[in-house]
C-alpha atoms as a PDB file:
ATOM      1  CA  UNK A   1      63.169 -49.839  43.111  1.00  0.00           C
ATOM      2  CA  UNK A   2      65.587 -47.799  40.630  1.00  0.00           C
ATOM      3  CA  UNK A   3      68.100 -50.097  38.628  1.00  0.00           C
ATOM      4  CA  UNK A   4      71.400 -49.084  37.725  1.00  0.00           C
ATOM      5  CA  UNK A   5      71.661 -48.058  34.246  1.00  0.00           C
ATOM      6  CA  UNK A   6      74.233 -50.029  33.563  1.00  0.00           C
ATOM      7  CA  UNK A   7      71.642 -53.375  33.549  1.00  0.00           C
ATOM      8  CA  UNK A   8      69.587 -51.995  31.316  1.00  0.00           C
ATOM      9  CA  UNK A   9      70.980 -54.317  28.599  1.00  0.00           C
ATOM     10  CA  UNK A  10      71.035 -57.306  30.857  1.00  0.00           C
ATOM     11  CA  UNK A  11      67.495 -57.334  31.710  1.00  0.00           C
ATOM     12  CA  UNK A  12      66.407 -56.755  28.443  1.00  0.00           C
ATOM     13  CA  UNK A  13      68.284 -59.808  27.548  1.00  0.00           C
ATOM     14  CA  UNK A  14      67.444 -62.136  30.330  1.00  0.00           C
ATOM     15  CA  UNK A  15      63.647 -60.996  29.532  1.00  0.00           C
ATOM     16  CA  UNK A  16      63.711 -61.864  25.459  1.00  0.00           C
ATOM     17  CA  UNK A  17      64.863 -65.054  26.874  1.00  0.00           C
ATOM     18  CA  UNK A  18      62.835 -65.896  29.133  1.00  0.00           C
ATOM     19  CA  UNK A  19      59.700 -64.843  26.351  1.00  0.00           C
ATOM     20  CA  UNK A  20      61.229 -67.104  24.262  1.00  0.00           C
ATOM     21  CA  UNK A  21      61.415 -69.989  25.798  1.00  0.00           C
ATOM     22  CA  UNK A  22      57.612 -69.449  27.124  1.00  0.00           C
ATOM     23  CA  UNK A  23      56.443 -69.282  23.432  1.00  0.00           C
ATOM     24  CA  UNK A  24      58.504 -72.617  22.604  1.00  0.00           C
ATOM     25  CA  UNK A  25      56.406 -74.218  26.034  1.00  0.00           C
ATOM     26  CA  UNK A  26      53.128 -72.499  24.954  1.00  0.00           C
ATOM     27  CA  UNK A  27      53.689 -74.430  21.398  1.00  0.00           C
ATOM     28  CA  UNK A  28      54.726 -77.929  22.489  1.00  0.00           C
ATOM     29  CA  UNK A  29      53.095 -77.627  25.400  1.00  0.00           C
ATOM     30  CA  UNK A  30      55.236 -80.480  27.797  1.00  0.00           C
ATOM     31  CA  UNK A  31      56.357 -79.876  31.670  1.00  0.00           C
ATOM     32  CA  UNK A  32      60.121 -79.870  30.521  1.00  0.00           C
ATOM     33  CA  UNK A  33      59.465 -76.932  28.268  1.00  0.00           C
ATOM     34  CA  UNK A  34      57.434 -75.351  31.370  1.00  0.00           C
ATOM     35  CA  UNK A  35      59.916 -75.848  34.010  1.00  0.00           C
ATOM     36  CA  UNK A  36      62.801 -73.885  31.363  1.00  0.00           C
ATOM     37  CA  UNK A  37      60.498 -71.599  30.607  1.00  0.00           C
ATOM     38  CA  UNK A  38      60.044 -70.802  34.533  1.00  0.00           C
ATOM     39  CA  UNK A  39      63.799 -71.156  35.565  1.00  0.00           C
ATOM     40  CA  UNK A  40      64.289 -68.509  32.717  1.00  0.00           C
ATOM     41  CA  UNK A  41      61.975 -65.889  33.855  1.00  0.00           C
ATOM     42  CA  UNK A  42      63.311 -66.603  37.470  1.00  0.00           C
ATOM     43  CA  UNK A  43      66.690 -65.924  36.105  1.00  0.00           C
ATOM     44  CA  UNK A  44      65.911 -62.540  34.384  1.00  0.00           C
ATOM     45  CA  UNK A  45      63.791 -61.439  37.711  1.00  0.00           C
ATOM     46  CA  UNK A  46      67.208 -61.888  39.309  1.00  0.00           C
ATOM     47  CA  UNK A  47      69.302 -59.606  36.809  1.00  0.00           C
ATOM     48  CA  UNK A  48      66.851 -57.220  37.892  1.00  0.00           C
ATOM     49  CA  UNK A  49      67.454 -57.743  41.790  1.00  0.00           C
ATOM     50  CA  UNK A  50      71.327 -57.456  40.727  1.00  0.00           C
ATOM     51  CA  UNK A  51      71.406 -54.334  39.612  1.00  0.00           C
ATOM     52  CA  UNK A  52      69.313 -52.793  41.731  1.00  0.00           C
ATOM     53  CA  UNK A  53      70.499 -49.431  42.715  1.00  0.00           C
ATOM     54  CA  UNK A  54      68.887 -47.945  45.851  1.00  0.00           C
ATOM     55  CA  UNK A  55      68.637 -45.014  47.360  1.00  0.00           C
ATOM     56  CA  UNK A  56      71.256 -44.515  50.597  1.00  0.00           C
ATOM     57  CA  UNK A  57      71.806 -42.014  53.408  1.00  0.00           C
ATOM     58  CA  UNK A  58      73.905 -42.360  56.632  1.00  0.00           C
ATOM     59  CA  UNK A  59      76.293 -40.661  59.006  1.00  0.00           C
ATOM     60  CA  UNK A  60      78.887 -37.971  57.431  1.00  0.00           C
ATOM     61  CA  UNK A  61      82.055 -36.424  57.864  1.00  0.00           C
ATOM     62  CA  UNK A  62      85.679 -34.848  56.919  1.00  0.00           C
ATOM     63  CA  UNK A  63      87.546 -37.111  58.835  1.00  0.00           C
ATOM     64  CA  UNK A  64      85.052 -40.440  58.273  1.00  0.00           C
ATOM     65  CA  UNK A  65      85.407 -43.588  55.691  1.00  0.00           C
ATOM     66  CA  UNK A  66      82.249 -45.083  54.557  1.00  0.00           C
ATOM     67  CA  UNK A  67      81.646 -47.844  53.235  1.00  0.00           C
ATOM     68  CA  UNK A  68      81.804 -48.054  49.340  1.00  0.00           C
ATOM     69  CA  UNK A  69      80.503 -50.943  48.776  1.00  0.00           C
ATOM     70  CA  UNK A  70      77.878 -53.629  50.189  1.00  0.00           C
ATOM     71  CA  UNK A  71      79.467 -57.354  51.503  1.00  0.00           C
ATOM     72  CA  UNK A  72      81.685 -58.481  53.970  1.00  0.00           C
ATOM     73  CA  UNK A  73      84.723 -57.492  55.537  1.00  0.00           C
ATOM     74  CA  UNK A  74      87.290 -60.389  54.547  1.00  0.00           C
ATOM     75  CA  UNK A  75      90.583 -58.453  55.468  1.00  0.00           C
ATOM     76  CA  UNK A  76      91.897 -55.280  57.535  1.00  0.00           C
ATOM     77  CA  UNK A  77      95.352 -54.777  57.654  1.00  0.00           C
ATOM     78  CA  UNK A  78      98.535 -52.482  57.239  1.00  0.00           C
ATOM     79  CA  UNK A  79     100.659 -52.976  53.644  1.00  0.00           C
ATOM     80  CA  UNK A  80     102.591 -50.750  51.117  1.00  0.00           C
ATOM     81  CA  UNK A  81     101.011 -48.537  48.722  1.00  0.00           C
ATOM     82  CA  UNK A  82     103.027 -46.950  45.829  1.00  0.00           C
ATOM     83  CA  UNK A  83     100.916 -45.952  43.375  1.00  0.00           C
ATOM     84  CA  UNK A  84      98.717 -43.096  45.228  1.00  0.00           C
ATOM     85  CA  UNK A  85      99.713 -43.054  49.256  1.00  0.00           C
ATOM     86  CA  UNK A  86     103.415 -43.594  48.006  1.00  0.00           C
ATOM     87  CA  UNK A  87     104.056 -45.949  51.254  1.00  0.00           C
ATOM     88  CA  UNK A  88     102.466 -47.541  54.615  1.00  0.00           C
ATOM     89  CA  UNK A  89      98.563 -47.530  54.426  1.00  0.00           C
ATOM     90  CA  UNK A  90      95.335 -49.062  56.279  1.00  0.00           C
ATOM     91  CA  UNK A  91      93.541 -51.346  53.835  1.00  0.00           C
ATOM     92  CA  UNK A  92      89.907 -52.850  54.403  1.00  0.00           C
ATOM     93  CA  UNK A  93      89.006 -55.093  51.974  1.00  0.00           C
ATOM     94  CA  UNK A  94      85.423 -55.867  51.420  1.00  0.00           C
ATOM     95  CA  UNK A  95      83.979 -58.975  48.820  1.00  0.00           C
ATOM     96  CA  UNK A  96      80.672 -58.526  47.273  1.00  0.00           C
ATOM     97  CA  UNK A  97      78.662 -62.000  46.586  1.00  0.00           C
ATOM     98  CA  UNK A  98      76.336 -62.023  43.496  1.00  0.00           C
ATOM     99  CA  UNK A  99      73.217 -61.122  45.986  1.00  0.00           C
ATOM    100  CA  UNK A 100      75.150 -57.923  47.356  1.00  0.00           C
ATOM    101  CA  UNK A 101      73.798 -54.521  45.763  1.00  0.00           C
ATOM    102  CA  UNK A 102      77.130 -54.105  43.642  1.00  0.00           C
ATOM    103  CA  UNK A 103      76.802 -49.958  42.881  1.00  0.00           C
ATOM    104  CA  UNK A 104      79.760 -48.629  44.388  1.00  0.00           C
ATOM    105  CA  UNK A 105      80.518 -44.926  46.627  1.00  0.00           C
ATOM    106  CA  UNK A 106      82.720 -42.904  47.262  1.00  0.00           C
ATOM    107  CA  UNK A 107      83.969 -43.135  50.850  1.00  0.00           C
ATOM    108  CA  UNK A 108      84.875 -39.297  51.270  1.00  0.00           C
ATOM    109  CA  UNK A 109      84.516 -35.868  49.994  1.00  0.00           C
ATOM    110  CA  UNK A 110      87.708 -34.563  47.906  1.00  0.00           C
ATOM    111  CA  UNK A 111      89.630 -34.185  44.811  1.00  0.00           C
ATOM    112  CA  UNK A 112      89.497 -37.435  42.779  1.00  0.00           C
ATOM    113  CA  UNK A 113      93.753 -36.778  41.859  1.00  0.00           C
ATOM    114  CA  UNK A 114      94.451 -40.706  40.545  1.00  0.00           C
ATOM    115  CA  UNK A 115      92.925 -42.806  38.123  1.00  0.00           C
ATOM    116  CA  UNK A 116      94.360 -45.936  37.119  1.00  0.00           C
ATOM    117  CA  UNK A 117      92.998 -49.558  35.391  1.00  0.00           C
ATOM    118  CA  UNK A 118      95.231 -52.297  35.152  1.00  0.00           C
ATOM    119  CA  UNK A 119      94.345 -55.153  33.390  1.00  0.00           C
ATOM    120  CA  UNK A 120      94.744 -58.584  35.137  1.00  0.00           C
ATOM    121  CA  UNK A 121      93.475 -61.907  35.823  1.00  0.00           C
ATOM    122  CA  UNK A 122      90.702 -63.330  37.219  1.00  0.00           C
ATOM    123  CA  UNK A 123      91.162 -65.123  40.327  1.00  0.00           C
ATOM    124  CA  UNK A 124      88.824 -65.686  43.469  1.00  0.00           C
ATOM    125  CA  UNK A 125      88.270 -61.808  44.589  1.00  0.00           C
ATOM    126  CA  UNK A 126      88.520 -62.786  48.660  1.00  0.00           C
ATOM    127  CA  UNK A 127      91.960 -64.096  47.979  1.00  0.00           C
ATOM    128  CA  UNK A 128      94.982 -61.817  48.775  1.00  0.00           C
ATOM    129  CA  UNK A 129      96.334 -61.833  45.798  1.00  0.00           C
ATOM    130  CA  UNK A 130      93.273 -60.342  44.140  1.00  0.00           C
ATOM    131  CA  UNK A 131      94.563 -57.139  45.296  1.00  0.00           C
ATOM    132  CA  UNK A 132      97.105 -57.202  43.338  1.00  0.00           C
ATOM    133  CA  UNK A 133      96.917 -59.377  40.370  1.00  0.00           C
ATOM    134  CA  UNK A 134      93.561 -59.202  39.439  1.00  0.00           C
ATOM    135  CA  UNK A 135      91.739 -56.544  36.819  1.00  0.00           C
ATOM    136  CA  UNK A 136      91.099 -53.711  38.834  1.00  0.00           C
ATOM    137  CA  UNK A 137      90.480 -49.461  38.439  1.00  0.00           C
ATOM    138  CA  UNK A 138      91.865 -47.055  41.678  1.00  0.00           C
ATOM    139  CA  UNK A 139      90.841 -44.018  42.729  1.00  0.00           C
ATOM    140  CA  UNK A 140      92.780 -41.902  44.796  1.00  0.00           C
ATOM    141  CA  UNK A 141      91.637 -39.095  46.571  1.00  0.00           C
ATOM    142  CA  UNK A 142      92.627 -36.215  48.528  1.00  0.00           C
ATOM    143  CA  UNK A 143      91.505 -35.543  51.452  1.00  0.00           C
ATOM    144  CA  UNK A 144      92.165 -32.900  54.239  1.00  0.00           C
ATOM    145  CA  UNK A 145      92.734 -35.499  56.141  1.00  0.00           C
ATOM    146  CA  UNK A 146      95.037 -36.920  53.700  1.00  0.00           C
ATOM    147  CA  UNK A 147      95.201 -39.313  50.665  1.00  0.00           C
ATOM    148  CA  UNK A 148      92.661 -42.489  50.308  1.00  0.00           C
ATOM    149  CA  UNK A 149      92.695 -44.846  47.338  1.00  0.00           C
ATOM    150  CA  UNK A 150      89.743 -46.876  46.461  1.00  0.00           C
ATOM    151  CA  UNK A 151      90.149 -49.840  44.299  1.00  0.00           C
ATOM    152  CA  UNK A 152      87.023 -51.748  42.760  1.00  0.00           C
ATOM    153  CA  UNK A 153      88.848 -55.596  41.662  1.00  0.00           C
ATOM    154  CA  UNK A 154      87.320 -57.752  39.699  1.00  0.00           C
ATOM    155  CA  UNK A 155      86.608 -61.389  40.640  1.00  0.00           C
ATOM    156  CA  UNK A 156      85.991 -65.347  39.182  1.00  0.00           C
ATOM    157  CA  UNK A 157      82.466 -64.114  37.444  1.00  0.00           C
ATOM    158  CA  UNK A 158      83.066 -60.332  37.346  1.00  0.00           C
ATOM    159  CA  UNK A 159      84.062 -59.341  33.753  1.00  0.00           C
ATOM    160  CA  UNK A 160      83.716 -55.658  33.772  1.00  0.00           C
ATOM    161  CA  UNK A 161      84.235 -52.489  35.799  1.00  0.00           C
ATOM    162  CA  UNK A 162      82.708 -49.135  35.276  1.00  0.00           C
ATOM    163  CA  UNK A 163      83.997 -46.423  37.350  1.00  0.00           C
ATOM    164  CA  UNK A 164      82.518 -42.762  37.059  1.00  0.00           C
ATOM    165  CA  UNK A 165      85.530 -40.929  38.202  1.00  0.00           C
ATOM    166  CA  UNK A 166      88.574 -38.572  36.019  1.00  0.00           C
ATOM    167  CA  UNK A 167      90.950 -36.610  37.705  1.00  0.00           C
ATOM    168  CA  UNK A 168      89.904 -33.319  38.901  1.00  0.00           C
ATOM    169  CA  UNK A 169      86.141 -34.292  39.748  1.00  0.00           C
ATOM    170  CA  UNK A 170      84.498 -33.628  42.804  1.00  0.00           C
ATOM    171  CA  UNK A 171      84.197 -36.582  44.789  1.00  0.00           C
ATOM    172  CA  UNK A 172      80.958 -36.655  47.242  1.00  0.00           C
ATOM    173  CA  UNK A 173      80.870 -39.193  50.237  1.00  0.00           C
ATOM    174  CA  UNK A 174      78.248 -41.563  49.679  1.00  0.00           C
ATOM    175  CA  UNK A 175      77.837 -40.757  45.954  1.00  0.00           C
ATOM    176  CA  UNK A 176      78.222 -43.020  43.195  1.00  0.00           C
ATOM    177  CA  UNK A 177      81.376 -44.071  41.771  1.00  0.00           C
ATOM    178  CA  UNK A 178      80.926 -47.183  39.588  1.00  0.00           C
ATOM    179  CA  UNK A 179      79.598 -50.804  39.585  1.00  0.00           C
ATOM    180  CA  UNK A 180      81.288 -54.474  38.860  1.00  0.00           C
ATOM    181  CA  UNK A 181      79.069 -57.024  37.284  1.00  0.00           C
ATOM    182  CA  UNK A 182      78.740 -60.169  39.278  1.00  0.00           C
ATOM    183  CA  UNK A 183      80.886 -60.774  41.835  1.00  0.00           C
ATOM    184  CA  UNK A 184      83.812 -58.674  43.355  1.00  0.00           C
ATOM    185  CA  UNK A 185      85.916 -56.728  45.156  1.00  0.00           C
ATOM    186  CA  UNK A 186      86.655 -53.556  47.001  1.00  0.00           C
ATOM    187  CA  UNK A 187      89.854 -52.631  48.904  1.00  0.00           C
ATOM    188  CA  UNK A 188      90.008 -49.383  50.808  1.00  0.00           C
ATOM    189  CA  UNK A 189      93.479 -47.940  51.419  1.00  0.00           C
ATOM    190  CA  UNK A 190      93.803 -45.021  54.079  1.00  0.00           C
ATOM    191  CA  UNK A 191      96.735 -43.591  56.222  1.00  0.00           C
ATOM    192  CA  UNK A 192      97.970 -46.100  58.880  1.00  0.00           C
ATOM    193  CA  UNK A 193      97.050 -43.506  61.699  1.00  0.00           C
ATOM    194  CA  UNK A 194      93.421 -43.865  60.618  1.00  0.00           C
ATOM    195  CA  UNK A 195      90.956 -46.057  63.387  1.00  0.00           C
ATOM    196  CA  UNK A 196      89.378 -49.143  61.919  1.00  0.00           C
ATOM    197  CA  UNK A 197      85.473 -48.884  63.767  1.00  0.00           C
ATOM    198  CA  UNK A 198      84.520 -52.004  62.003  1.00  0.00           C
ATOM    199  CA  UNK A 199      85.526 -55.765  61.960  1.00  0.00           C
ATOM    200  CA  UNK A 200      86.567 -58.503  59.969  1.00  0.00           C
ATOM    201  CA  UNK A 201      83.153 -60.494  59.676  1.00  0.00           C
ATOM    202  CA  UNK A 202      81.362 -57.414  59.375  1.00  0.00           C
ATOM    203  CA  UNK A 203      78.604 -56.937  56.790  1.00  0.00           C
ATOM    204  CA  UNK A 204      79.166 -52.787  55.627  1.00  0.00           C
ATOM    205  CA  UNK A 205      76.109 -51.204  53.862  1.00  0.00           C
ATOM    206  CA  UNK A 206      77.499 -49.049  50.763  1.00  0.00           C
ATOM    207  CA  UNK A 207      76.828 -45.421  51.597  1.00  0.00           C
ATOM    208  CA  UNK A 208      75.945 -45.648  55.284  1.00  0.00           C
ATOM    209  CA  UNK A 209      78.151 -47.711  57.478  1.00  0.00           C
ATOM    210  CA  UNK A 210      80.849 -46.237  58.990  1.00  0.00           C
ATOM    211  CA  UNK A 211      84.475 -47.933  58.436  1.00  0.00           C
ATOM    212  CA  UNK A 212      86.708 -45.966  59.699  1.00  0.00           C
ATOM    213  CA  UNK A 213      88.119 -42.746  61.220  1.00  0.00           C
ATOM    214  CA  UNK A 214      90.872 -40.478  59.365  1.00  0.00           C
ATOM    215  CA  UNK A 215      91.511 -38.634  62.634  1.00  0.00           C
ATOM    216  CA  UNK A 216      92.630 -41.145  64.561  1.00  0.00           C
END
């Protein structure tokens, strides 16, 4: 199992704890030490499992969306856009729980052409407002089948969001764009004439499922 790079330092924490605390059991030897010393190591075996980063392939396509990011479908509807689609746009808007792989993708192949973080605050990422008064970094793409924005938002734990893209790169469907740390969000704004194929309730794997069609 690969691990995203950006856990690296994490780990390495979690793990120097977790020693630690089984040197201060091994020296005073009592079940209270024991049982710390165990939740610790559980702990840093899960920092691992978070970052995990693996490998995904799946359907592709001009005119498709895919997912760009693991969780669940809380919200697909129409709103404004001004800052990349510059008016009406389909948004699907996916939350990531801390046991979600949280490595982002880019839904489609284009010209990244927008790049934006705007500090904010830190409210529950499902929420509606998230979207627009939380920290967050967009994307926006073009397309030829038209503009897409992509906007990674961070949540009640999430603290930080690395995103891979500057204007005038190559984005590749399915490749990596970023990651948020524990806990967030991921809207996906599109042209209203695109076809939603998946649900609210849904459970989209990053990279491989199918959210909708640009065609129509």
């Amino acid at each position: 199992m690969s691990v995203a790079r950006e856990g690296w330092r994490f780990i390495a924490i979690g793990f120097a704890i977790a020693l630690a605390a089984a040197a201060v059991a091994w020296r005073y030897a009592t079940v209270p030490l024991w049982l710390l010393a165990a939740v610790a190591f559980m702990l840093a075996i899960w920092v691992v499992y978070f970052f995990r980063d693996p490998e995904r392939t799946g359907q592709r396509g001009e005119q498709l969306v895919v997912s760009p990011a693991d969780g669940k479908i809380v919200q697909i509807t129409e709103v404004d856009e001004p800052a990349f689609l510059r008016g009406r746009a389909l948004r699907i808007s996916i939350f990531m729980n801390v046991f979600n792989v949280h490595v982002n993708r880019y839904p489609v192949t284009g010209k990244v052409a927008y790049v934006h973080y705007n500090e904010g605050k830190f409210l529950n990422a499902a929420s509606d407002k998230a979207s627009l008064e939380n920290e967050q970094m967009s994307v926006g793409i073009e397309t030829g089948h038209g503009r897409l924005l992509v906007r990674q938002i961070a949540g009640l734990i999430a603290r930080r969001i690395v995103n891979y893209a500057a204007v005038g790169d190559h984005a590749e469907q399915g490749t990596r764009m970023g990651i948020i740390r524990f806990g967030s969000r991921v809207d996906v704004f599109m042209p209203p004439s695109a076809k939603a194929r998946a649900r609210v309730g849904d459970f989209p794997v990053a990279g491989v499922t199918v959210l909708a069609d640009l065609a129509g």
